[in-house]
C-alpha atoms as a PDB file:
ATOM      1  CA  UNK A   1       0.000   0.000   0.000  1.00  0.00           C
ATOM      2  CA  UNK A   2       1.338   3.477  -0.803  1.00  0.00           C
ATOM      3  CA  UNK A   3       0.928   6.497   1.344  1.00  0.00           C
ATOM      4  CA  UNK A   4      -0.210  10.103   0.139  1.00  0.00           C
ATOM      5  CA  UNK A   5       0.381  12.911   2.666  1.00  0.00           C
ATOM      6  CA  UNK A   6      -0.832  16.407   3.343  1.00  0.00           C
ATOM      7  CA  UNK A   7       1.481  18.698   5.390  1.00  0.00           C
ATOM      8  CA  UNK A   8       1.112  22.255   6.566  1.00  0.00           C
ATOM      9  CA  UNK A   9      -2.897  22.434   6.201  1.00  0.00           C
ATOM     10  CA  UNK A  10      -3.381  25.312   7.973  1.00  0.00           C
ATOM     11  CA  UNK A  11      -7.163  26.059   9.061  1.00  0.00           C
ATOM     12  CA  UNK A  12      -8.632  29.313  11.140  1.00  0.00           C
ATOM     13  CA  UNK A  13     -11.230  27.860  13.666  1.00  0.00           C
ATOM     14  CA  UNK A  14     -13.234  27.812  17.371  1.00  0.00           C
ATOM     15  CA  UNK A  15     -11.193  26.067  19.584  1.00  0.00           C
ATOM     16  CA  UNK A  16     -10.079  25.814  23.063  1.00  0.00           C
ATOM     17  CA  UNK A  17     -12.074  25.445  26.290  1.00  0.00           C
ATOM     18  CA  UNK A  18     -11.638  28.815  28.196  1.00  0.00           C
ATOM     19  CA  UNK A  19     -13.978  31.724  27.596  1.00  0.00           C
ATOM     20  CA  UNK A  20     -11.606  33.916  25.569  1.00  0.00           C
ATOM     21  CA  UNK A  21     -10.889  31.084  23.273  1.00  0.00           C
ATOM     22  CA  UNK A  22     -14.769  30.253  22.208  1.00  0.00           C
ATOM     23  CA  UNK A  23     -15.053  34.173  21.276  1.00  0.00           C
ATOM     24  CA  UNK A  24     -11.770  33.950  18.679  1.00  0.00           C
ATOM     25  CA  UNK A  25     -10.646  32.271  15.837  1.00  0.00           C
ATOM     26  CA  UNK A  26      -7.115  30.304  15.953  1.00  0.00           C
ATOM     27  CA  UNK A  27      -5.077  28.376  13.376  1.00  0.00           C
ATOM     28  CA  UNK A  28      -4.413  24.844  13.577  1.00  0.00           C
ATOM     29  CA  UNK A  29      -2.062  23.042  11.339  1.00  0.00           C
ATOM     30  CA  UNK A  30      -3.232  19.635   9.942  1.00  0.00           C
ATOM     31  CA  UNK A  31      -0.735  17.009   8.671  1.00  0.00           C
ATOM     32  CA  UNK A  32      -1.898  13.856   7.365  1.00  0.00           C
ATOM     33  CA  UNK A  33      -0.929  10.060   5.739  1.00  0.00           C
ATOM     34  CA  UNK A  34      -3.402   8.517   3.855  1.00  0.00           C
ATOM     35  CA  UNK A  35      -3.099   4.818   2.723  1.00  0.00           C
ATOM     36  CA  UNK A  36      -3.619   4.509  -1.106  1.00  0.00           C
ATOM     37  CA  UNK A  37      -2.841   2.114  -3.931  1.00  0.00           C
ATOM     38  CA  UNK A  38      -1.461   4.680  -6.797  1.00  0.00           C
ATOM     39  CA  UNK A  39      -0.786   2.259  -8.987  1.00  0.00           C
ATOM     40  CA  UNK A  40      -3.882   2.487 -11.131  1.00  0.00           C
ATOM     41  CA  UNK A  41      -3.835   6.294 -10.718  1.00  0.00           C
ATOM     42  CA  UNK A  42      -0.332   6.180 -12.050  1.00  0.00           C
ATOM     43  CA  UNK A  43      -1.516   3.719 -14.800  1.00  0.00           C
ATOM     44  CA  UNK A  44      -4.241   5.754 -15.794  1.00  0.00           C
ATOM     45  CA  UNK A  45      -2.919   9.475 -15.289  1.00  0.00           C
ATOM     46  CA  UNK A  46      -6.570  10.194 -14.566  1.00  0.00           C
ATOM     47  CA  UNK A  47      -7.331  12.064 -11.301  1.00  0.00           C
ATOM     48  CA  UNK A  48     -10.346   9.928 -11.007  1.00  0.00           C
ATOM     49  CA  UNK A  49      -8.430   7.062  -9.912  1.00  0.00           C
ATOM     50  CA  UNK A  50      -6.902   8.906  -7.357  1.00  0.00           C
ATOM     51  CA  UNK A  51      -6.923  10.242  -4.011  1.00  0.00           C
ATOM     52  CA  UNK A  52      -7.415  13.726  -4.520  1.00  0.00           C
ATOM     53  CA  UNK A  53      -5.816  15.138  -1.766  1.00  0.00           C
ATOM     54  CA  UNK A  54      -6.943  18.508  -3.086  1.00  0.00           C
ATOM     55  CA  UNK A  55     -10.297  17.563  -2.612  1.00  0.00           C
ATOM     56  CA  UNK A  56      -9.548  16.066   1.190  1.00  0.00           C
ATOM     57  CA  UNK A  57      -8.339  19.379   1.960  1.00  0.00           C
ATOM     58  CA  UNK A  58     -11.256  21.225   0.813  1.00  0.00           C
ATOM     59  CA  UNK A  59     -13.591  19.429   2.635  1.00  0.00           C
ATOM     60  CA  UNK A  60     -11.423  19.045   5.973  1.00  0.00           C
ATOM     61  CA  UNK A  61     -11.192  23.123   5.495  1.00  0.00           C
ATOM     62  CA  UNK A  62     -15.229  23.868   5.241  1.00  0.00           C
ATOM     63  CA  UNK A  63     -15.795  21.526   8.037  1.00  0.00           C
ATOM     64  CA  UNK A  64     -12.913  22.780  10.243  1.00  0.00           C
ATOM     65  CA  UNK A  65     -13.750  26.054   9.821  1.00  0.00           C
ATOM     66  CA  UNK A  66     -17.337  25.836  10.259  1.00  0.00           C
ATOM     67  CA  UNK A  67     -17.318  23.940  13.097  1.00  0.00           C
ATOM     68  CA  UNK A  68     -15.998  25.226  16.916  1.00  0.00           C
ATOM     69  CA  UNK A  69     -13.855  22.200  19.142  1.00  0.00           C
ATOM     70  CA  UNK A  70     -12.967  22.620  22.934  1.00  0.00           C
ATOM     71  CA  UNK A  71     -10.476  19.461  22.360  1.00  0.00           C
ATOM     72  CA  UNK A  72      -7.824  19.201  19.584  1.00  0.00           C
ATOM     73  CA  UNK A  73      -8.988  15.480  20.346  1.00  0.00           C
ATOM     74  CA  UNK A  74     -12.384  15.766  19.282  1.00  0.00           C
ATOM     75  CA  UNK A  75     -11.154  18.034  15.884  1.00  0.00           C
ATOM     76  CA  UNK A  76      -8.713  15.127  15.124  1.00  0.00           C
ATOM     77  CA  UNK A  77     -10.830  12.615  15.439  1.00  0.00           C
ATOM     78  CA  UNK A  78     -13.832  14.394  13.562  1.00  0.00           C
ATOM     79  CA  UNK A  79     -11.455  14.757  10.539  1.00  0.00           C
ATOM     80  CA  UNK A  80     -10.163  11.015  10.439  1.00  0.00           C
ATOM     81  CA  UNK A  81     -13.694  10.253  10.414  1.00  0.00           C
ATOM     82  CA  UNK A  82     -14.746  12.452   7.401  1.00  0.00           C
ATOM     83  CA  UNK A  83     -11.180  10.830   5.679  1.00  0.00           C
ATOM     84  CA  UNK A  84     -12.180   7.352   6.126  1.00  0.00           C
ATOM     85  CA  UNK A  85     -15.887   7.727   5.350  1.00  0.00           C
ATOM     86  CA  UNK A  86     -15.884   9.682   2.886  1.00  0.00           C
ATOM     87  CA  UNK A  87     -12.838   8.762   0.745  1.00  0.00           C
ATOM     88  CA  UNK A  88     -12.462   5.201   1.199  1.00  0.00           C
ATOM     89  CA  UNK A  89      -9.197   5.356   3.117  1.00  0.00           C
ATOM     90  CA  UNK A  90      -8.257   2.403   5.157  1.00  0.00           C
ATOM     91  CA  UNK A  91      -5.592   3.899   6.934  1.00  0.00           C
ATOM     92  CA  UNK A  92      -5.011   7.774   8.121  1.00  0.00           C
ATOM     93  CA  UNK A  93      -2.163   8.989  10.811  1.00  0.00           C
ATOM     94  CA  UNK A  94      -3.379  12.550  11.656  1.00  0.00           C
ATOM     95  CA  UNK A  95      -1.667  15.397  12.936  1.00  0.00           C
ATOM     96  CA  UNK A  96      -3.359  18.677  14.375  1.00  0.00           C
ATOM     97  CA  UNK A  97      -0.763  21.278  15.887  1.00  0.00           C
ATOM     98  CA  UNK A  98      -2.671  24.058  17.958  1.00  0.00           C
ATOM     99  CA  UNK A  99      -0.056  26.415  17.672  1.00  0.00           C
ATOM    100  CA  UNK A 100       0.996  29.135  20.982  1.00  0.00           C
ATOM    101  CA  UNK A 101      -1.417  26.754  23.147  1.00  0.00           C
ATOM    102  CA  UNK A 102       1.586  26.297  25.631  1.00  0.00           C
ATOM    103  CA  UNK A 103       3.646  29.142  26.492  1.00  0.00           C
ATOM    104  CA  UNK A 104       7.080  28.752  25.345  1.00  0.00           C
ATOM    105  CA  UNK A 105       6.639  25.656  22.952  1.00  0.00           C
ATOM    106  CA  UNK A 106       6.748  25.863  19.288  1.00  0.00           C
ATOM    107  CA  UNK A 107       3.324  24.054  19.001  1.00  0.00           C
ATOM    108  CA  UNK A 108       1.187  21.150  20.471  1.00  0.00           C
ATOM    109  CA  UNK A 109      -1.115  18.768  19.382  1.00  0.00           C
ATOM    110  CA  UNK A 110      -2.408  14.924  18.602  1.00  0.00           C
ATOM    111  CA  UNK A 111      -1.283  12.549  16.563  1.00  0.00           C
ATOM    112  CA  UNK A 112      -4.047   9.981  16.074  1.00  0.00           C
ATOM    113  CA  UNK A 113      -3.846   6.852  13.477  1.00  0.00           C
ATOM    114  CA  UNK A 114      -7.344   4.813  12.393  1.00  0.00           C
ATOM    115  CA  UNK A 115      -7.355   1.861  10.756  1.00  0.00           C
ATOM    116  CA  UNK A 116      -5.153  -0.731   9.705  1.00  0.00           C
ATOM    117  CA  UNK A 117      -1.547   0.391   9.278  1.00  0.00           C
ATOM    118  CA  UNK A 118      -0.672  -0.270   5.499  1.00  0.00           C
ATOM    119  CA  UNK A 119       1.855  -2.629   4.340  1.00  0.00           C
ATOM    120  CA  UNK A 120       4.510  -2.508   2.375  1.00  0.00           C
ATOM    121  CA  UNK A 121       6.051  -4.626  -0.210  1.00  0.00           C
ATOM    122  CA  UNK A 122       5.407  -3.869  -3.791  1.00  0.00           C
ATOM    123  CA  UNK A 123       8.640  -6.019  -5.344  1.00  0.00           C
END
């Protein structure tokens, strides 16, 4: 199985659990590893047979930013949902930074995987 990734998906939303936080907007960066078989994509040279990761992004984006979160938790494991369901991915490792929620780090998050890890081995 093959892997196509997403880095640096950066998204303005609600989220946080203090007062101060549910009455701003704050950017979260999403980085993500989708399991794929490209091999009929590459075949083809159709984006049809793809995953269109342009099309994940859009969708993670509207529902991100339309939607308010007190947990990074519950964000992260909203979007693996959306991922699986609705483009047939078997397998997603998901990364959402909050950046500046700790004082003095350079960002904080979850790192969540669904599914069955892919293999590899194509010979």
């Amino acid at each position: 199985m093959d892997i196509v990734f997403l880095r640096g998906l950066r998204i303005e939303t609600v989220i946080g659990i203090y007062d101060w936080e549910k009455a701003i907007r704050q950017p979260v960066i999403l980085d993500l590893e989708m399991s794929a078989d490209v091999a009929r994509a590459a075949a083809s040279d159709r984006i049809e047979d793809a995953l269109d990761y342009k099309a994940v992004s859009k969708r993670l984006k509207a529902f991100v930013g339309d939607n308010r979160f007190e947990l990074v938790e519950t964000l992260a494991e909203r979007c693996t949902e959306i991922i699986r369901s609705e483009f047939g991915v078997s397998w997603v490792r998901l990364t959402v930074n909050k950046i500046g929620a700790v004082t003095d780090a350079v960002d904080v998050g979850v790192i969540i995987e669904r599914g069955a890890r892919p293999t590899t081995g194509r010979g």
